[in-house]
Protein backbone atom coordinates (compact mmCIF):
# COMPACT_ATOMS: atom_id res chain seq x y z
CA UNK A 1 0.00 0.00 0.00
CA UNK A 2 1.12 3.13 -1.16
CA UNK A 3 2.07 5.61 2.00
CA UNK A 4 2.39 8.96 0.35
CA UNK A 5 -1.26 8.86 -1.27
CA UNK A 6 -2.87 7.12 2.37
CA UNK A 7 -1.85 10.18 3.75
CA UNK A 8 -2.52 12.80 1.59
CA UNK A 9 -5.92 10.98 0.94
CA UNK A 10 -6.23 11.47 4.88
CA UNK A 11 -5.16 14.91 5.21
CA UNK A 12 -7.49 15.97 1.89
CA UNK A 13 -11.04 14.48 3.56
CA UNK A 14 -9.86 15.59 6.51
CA UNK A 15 -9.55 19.29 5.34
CA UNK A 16 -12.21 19.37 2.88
CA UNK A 17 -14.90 17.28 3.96
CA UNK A 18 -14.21 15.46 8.04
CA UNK A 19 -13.40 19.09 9.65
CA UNK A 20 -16.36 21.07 8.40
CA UNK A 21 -18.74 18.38 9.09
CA UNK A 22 -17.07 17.37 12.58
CA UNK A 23 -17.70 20.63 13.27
CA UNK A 24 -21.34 21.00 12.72
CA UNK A 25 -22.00 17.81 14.68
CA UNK A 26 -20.51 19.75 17.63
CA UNK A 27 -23.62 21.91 17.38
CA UNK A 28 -25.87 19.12 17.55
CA UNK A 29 -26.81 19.20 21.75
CA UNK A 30 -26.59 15.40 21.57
CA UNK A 31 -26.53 14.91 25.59
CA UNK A 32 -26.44 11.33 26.37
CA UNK A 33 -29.70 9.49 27.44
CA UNK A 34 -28.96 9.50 31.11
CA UNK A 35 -28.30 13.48 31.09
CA UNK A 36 -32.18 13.54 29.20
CA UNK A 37 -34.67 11.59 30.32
CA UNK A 38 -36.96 13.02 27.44
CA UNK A 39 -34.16 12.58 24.80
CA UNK A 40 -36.71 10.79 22.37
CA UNK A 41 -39.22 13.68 22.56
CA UNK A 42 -36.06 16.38 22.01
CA UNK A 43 -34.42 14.42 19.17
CA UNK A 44 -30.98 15.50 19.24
CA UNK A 45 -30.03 11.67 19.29
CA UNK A 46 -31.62 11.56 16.16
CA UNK A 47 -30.23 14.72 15.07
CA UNK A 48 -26.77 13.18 15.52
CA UNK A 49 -27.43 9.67 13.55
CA UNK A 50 -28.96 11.93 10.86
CA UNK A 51 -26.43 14.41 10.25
CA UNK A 52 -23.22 11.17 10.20
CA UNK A 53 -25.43 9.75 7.71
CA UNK A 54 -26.08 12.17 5.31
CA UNK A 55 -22.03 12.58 5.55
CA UNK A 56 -21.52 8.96 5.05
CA UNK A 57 -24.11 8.57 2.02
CA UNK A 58 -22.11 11.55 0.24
CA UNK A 59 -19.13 9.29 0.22
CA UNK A 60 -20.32 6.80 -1.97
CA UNK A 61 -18.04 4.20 -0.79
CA UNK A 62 -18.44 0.95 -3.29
CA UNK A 63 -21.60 -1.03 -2.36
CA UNK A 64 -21.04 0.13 1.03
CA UNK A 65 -24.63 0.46 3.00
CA UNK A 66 -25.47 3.24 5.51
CA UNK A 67 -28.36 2.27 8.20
CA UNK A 68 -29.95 3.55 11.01
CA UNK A 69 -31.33 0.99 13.73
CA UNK A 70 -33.76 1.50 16.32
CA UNK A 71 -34.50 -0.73 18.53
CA UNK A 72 -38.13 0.34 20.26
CA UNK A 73 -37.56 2.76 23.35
CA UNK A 74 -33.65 2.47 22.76
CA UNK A 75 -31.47 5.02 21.45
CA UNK A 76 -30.07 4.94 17.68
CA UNK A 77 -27.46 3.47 16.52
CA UNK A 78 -25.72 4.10 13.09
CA UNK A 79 -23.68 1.25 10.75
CA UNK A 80 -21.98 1.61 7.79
CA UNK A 81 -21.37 -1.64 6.28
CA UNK A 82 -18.60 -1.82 3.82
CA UNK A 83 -17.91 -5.08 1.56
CA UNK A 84 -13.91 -5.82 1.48
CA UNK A 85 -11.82 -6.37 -0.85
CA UNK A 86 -10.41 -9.09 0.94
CA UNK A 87 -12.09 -12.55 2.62
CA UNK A 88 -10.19 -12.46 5.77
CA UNK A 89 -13.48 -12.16 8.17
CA UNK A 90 -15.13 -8.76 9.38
CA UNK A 91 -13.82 -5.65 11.04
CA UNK A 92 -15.86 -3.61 13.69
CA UNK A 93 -15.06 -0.44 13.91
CA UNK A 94 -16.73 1.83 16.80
CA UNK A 95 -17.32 4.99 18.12
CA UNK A 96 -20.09 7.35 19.49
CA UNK A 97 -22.10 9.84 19.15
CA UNK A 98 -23.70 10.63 22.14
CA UNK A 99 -22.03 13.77 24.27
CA UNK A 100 -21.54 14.82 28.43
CA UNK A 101 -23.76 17.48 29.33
CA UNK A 102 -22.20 21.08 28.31
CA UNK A 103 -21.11 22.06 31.89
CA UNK A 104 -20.47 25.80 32.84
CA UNK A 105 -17.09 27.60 33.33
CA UNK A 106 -15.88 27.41 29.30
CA UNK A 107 -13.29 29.92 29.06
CA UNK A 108 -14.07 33.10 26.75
CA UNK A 109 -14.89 32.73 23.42
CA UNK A 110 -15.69 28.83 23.75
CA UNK A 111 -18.75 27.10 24.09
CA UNK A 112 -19.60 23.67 24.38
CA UNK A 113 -22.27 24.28 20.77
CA UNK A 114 -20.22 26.38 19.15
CA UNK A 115 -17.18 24.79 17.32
CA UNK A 116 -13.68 26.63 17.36
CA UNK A 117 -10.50 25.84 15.53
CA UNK A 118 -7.70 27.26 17.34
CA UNK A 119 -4.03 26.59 17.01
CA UNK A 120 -4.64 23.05 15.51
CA UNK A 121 -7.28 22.26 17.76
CA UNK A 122 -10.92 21.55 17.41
CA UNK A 123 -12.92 23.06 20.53
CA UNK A 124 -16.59 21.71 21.27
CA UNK A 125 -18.29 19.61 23.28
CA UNK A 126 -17.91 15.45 21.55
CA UNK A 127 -15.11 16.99 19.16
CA UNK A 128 -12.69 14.02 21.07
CA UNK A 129 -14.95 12.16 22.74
CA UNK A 130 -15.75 10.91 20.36
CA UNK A 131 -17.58 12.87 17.44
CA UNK A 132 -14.53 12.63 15.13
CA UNK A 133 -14.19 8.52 15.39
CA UNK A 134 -16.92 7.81 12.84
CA UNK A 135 -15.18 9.77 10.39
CA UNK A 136 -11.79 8.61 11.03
CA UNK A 137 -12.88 5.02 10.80
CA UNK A 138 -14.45 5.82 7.17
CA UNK A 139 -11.58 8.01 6.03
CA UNK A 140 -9.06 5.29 7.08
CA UNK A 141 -10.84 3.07 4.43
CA UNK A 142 -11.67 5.23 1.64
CA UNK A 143 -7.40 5.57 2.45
CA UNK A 144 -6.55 2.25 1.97
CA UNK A 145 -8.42 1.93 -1.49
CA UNK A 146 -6.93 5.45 -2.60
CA UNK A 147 -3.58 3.99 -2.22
CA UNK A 148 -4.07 0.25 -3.78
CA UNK A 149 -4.20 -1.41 -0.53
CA UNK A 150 -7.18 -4.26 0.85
CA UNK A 151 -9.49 -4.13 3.52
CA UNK A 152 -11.79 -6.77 4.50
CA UNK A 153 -15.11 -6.30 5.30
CA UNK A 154 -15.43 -3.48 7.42
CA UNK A 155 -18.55 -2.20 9.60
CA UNK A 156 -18.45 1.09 11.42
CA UNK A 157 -20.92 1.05 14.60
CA UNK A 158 -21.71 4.28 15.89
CA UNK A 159 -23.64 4.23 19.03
CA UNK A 160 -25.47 6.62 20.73
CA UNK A 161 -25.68 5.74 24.75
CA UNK A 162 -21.90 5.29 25.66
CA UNK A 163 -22.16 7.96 27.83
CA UNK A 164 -24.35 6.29 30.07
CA UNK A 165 -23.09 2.93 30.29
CA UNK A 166 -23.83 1.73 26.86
CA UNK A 167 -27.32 0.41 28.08
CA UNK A 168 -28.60 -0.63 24.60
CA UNK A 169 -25.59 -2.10 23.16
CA UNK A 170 -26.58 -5.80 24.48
CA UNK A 171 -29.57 -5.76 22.91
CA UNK A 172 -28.31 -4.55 19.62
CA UNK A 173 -25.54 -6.83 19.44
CA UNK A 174 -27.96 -9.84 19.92
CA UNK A 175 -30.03 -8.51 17.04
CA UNK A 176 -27.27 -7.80 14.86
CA UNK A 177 -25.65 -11.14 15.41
CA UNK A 178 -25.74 -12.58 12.35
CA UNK A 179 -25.31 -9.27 10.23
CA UNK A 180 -22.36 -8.59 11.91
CA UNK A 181 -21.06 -11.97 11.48
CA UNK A 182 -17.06 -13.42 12.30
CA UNK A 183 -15.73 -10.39 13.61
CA UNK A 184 -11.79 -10.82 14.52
CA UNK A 185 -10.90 -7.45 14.63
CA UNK A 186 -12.24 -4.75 16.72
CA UNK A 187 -10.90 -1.16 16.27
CA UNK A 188 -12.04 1.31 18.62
CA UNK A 189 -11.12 5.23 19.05
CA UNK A 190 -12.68 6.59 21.79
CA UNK A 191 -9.48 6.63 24.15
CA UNK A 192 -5.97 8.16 23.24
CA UNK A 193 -2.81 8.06 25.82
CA UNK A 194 -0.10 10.30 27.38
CA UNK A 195 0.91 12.46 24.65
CA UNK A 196 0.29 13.60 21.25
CA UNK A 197 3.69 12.17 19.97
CA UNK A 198 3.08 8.25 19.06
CA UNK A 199 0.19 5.95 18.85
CA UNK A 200 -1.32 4.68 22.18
CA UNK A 201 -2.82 1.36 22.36
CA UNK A 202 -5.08 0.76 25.44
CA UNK A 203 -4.79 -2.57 26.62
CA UNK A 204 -7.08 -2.68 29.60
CA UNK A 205 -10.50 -0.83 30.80
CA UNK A 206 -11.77 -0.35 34.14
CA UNK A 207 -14.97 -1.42 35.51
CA UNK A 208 -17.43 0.77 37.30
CA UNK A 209 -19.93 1.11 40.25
CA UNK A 210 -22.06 3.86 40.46
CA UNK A 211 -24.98 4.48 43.01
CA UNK A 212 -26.59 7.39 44.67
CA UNK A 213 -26.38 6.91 48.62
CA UNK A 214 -28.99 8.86 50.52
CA UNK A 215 -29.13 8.99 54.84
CA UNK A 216 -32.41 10.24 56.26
CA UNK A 217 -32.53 11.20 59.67
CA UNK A 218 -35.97 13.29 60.32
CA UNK A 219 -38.87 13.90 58.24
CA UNK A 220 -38.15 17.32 58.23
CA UNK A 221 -35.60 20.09 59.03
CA UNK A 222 -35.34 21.25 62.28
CA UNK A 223 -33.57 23.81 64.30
CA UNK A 224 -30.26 23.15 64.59
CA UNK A 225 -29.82 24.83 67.83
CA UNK A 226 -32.16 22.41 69.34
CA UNK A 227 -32.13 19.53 67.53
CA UNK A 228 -27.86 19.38 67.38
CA UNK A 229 -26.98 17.09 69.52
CA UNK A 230 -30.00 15.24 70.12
CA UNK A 231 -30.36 14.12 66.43
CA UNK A 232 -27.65 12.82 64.69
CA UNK A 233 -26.23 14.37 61.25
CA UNK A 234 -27.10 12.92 58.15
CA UNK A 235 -23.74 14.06 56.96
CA UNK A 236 -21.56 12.09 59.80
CA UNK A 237 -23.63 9.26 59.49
CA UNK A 238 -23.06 9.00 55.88
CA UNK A 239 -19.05 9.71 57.22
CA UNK A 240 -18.72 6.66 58.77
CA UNK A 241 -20.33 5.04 55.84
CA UNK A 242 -18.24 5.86 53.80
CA UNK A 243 -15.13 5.01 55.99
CA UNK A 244 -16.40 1.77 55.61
CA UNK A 245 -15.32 1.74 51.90
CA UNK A 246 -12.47 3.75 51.77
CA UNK A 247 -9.42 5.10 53.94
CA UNK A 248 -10.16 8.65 53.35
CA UNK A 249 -6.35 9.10 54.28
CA UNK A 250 -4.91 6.97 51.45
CA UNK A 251 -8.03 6.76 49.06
CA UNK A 252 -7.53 3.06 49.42
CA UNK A 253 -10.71 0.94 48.77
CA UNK A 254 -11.08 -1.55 51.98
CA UNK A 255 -13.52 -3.73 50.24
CA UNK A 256 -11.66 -7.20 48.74
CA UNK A 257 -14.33 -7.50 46.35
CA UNK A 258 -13.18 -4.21 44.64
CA UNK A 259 -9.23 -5.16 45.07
CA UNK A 260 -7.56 -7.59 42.18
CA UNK A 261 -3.89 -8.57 42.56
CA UNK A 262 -1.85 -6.28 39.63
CA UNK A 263 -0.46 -9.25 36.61
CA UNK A 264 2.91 -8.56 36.50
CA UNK A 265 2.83 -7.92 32.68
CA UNK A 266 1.11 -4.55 33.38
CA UNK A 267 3.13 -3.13 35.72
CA UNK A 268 6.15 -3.21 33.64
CA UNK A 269 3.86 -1.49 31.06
CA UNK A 270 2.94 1.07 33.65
CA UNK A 271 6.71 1.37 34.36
CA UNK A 272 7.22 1.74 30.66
CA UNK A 273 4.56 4.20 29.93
CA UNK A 274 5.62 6.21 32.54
CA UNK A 275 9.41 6.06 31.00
CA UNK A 276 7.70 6.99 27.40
CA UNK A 277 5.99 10.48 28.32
CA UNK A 278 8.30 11.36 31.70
CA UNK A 279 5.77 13.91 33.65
CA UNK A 280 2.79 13.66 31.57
CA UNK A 281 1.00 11.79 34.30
CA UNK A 282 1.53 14.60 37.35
CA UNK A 283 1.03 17.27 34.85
CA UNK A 284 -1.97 16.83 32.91
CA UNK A 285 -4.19 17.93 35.37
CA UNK A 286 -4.88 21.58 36.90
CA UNK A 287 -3.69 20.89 40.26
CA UNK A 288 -4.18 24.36 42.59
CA UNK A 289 -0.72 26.31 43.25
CA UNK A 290 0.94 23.71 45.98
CA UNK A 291 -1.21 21.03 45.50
CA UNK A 292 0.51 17.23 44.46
CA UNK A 293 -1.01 14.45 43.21
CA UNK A 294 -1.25 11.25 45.51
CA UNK A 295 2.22 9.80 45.19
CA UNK A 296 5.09 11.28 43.68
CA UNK A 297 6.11 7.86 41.57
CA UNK A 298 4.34 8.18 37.93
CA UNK A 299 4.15 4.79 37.20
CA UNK A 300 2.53 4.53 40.42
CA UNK A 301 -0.13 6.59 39.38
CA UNK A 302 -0.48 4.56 36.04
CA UNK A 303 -1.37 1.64 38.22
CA UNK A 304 -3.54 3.55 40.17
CA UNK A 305 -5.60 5.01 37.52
CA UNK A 306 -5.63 1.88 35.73
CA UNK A 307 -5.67 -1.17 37.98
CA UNK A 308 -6.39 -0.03 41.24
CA UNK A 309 -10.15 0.63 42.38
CA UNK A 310 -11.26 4.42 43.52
CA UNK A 311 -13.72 6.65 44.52
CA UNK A 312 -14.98 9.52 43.56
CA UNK A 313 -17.64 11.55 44.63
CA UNK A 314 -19.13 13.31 41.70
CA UNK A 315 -23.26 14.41 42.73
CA UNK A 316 -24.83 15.67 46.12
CA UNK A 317 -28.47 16.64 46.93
CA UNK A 318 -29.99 17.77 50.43
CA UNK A 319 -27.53 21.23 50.47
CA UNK A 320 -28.32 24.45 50.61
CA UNK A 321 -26.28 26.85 48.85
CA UNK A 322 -23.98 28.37 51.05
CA UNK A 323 -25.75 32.03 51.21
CA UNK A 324 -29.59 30.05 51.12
CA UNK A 325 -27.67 27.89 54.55
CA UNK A 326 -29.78 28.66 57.57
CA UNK A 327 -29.75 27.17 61.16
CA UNK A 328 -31.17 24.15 59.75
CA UNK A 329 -29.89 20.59 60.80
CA UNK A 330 -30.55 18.77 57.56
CA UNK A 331 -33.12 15.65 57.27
CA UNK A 332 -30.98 14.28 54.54
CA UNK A 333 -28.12 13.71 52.09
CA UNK A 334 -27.28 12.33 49.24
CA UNK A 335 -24.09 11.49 47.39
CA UNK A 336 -23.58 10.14 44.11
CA UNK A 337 -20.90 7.47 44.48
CA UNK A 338 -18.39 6.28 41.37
CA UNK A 339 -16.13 3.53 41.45
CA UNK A 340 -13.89 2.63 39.46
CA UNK A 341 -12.66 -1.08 39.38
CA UNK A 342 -9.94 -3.06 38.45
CA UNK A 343 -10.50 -4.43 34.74
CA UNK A 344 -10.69 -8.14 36.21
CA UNK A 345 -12.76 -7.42 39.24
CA UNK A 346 -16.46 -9.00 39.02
CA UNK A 347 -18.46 -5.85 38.92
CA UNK A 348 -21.47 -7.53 40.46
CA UNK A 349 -19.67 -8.53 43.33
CA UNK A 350 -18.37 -5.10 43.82
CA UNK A 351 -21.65 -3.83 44.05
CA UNK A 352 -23.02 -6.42 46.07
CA UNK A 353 -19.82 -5.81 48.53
CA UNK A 354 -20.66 -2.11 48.49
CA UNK A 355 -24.23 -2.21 48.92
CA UNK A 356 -23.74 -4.23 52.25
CA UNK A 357 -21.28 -1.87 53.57
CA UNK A 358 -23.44 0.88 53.06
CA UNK A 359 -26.53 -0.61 54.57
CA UNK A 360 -25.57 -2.60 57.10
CA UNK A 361 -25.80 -1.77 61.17
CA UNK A 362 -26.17 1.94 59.89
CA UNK A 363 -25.02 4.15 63.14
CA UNK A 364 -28.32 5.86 65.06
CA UNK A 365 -30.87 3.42 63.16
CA UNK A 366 -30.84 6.31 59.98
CA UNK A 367 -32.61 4.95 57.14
CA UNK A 368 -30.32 4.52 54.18
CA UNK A 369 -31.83 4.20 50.40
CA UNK A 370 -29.95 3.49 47.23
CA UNK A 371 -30.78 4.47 44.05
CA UNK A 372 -29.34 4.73 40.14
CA UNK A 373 -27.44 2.07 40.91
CA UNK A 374 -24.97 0.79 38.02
CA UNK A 375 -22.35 -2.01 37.13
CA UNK A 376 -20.29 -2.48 34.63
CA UNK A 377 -17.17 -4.58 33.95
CA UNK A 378 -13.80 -3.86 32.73
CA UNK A 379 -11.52 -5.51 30.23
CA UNK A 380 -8.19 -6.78 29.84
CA UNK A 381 -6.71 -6.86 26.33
CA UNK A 382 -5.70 -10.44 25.15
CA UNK A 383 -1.49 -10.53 23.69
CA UNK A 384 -1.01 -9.42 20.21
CA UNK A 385 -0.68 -11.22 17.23
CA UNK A 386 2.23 -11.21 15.80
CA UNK A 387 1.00 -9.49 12.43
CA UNK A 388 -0.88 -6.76 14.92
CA UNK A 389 2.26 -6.27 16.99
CA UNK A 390 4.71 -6.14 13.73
CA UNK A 391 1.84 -3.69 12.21
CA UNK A 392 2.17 -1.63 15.08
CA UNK A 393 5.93 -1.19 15.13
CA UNK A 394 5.70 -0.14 11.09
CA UNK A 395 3.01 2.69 12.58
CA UNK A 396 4.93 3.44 14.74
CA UNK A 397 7.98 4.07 12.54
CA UNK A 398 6.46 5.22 9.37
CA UNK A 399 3.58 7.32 10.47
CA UNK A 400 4.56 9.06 14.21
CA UNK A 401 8.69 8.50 14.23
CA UNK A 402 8.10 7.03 17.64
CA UNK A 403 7.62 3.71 18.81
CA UNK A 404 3.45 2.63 19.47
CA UNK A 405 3.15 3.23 23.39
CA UNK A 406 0.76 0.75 25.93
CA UNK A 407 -1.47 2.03 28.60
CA UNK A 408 -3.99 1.10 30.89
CA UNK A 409 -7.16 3.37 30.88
CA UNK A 410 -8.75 4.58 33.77
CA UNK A 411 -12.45 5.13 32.40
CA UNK A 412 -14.80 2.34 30.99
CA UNK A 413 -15.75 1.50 27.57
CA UNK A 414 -18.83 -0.51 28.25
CA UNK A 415 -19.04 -2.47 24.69
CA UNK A 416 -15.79 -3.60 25.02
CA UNK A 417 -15.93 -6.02 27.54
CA UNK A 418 -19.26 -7.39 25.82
CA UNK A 419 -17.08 -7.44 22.54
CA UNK A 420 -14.96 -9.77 24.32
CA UNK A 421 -17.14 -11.92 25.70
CA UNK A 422 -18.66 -12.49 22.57
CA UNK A 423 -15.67 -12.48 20.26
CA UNK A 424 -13.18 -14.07 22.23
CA UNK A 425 -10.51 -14.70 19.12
CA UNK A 426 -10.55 -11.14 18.02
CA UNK A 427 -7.88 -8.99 18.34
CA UNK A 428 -8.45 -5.18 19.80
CA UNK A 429 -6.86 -2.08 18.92
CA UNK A 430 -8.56 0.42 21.28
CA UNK A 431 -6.45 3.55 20.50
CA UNK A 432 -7.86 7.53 19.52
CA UNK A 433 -6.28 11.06 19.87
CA UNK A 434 -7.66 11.66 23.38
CA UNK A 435 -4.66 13.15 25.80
CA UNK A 436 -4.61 13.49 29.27
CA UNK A 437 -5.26 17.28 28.71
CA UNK A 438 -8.03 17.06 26.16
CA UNK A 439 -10.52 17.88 28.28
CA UNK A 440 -13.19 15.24 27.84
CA UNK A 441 -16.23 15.27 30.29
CA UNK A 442 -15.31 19.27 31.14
CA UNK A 443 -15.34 22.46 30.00
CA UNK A 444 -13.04 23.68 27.23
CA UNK A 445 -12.96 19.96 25.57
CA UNK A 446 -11.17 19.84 22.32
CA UNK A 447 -9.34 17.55 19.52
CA UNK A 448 -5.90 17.61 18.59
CA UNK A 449 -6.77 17.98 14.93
CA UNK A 450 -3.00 16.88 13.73
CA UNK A 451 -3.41 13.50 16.08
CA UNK A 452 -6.77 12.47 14.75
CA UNK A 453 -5.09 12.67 11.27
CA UNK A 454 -2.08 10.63 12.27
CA UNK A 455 -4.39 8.36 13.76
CA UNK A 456 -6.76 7.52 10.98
CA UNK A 457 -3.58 7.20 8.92
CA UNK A 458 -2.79 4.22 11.38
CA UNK A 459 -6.37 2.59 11.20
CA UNK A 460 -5.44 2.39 7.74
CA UNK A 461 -2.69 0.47 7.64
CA UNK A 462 -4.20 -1.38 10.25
CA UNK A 463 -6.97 -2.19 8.41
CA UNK A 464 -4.30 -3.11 5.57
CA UNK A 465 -2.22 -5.59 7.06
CA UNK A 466 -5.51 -7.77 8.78
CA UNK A 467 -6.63 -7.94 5.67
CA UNK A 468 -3.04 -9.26 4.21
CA UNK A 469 -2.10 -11.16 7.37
CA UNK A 470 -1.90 -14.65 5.64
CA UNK A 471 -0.61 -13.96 2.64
């Protein structure tokens, strides 16, 4: 395959055609299904699926068939099936389209609706995560063809719930069973890595728990000068609840069930991907003037953001603002709990382990509901094949000048641990131009435009060499 046209090809769509439409999906207030509950009735789901496929039909890729599915009361999902020019079994390719709420506190002249190019970057709320990987995955293949190469079959799934947990996905793989057929290779781009310098290929997921915890103590606020004292606080209550789960000292999880023991193969990767991109761990976050992160050892943090369980409190209901505060002791609160778990840890277990610790001998008799309550698994990447390792290395070389780096992930991809449970002999490339600073989930969220390129250019040789493997 020719390398000079793949990636001028590339760069042409990406100027011409991927940038201006990328863009106008960022307008499309696609807020995942969880962040609106009456996301049928507002139809920016819809909006989303629409506007990809209207792109996608312009392309007129040979016999190549663009469909919307709908399961009823699930959200859309999007495929673009594409016949290969090779017999060597099927390639899924995935992304999203489905966005985080906006959030407040965009810096000036950004908004999470209104796309901005600035100094090679694409600003906009599911610019990175992950608007851009339906394109990519269709660019990559109109590449290979440009340039002579040969791509087996090759279907792009675009779904539109990942950011809530991928709650349709199961039943949508089940129906499309049999269209989908022998997939063994599974290319996903909604992650990225340390830097913007080489290819990063995730090679595990974590799992996830998430609940919201409420403690009730009265039926109704009361005085806090008289009832202090005589009626405990929902808040310490839901302290020593909480101790229960974690040592707020350390952040270490106390629960076994949410503990794995490290494989040894994956800390010498964190070692190694902390030796690839020296300080991009402690600095790619915002920390306040003084402030550290938890140890000072970066492959440390690797593990801990990729194999070690956490928690994070990320909702709370039953406060006041601060100037609405009165002399009011509290009936209630209610946090929003996330955990993170180990990508081998049986997320049902975890929950069930958390769910007794939370509502068992409860201090003062306070009543204790749980609601929202959410599990999902992680995933562990099986070893490379040789042709997918040797592939990786030419990348690596040819396309970024820097060898392919490994990573653990610290977030979920839900669809990837049902991938592997129901393609066990494929291989997975989970890879995308996501860095640690990119912003996804928060304000200011943007795409490094010159990554995405460099990425696509690596689907396609990618896509290349499965299809050549055995020759």
């Amino acid at each position: 395959m020719e390398q000079t046209t793949v990636r001028t090809s590339i760069q042409d769509a990406w100027s011409s055609s991927v940038l201006p439409s990328l863009s106008e999906l960022v307008r499309i207030p696609a807020v995942s299904q969880n962040f609106d509950p009456e996301w049928a009735e507002h139809g920016q789901l819809h909006a989303a699926v629409a506007h990809v496929r209207d792109w996608l039909n312009a392309r007129k890729l040979p016999g190549a068939r663009v469909e919307i599915v709908q399961l009823d009361g699930r959200s859309p999902l999007l495929l673009l099936d594409v016949p290969g020019t090779a017999d060597a079994g099927t390639v899924l390719l995935y992304g999203h389209l489905d966005k985080q709420p906006p959030m407040g506190g965009w810096s000036a002249g950004l908004d999470p609706w209104e796309p901005v190019v600035r100094d090679g970057k694409l600003f906009g709320r599911g610019a990175a995560d992950d608007g851009y990987a339906g394109y990519a995955a269709t660019t990559a293949i109109e590449a290979v063809r440009a340039a002579g190469g040969t791509h087996s079959r090759c279907v792009v799934l675009l779904e539109t719930g990942e950011e809530s947990g991928s709650p349709d996905l199961p039943a949508y793989l089940e129906q499309l069973r049999d269209q989908l057929g022998a997939v063994n290779l599974v290319v996903c781009l909604d992650s990225g890595g340390n830097d913007y310098e080489r290819l990063w290929l995730t090679t595990s997921l974590r799992g996830l728990v998430s609940l919201d915890v409420t403690v009730r103590v009265l039926e109704s606020g009361q005085h806090s000068g008289l009832a202090s004292g005589v009626v405990p606080s929902s808040f310490r209550v839901m302290r020593q609840l909480l101790d229960r789960v974690e040592d707020s000292t350390t952040g270490e999880i106390l629960l076994p069930e949410l503990n794995v023991r490290v494989p040894e193969n994956r800390v010498a990767e964190a070692r190694s991907s902390a030796d690839a991109a020296p300080g991009a761990i402690r600095g790619a976050f915002p920390l306040v003037a003084g402030g550290r992160p938890v140890v000072a050892d970066e492959a440390e943090l690797v593990l801990n953001n990729s194999w070690r369980p956490t928690l994070s409190v990320i909702g709370a209901a039953g406060f006041p603002e601060p100037l609405d505060a009165g002399n009011v002791l509290r009936p209630y609160s209610t946090l929003t709990l996330s955990f993170r778990l180990p990508p081998t840890a049986d997320a049902s277990a975890a929950l069930a382990a958390v769910q007794r610790a939370l509502t068992t001998d409860v201090p003062y008799g306070a009543e204790v509901t749980l609601s929202r309550v959410e599990a999902q698994g992680g995933w562990n990447a099986p070893d490379l094949a040789p042709w997918l390792e040797a592939t990786l290395d030419t990348v690596g070389d040819r396309v970024f000048g820097a060898p392919c780096g490994t990573i653990g992930l610290g977030g979920s991809i839900p669809f990837m641990g049902l991938l592997a449970s129901t393609y066990p002999e494929a291989q997975f490339v989970i890879t995308g131009a996501l860095g640690q600073d990119s912003n996804a989930h928060v304000p200011d969220e943007w795409l490094h435009l010159d990554q995405a390129q460099r990425v696509t250019e690596a689907v396609a040789h990618i896509l290349h060499a499965h299809a050549t493997r055995n020759l």
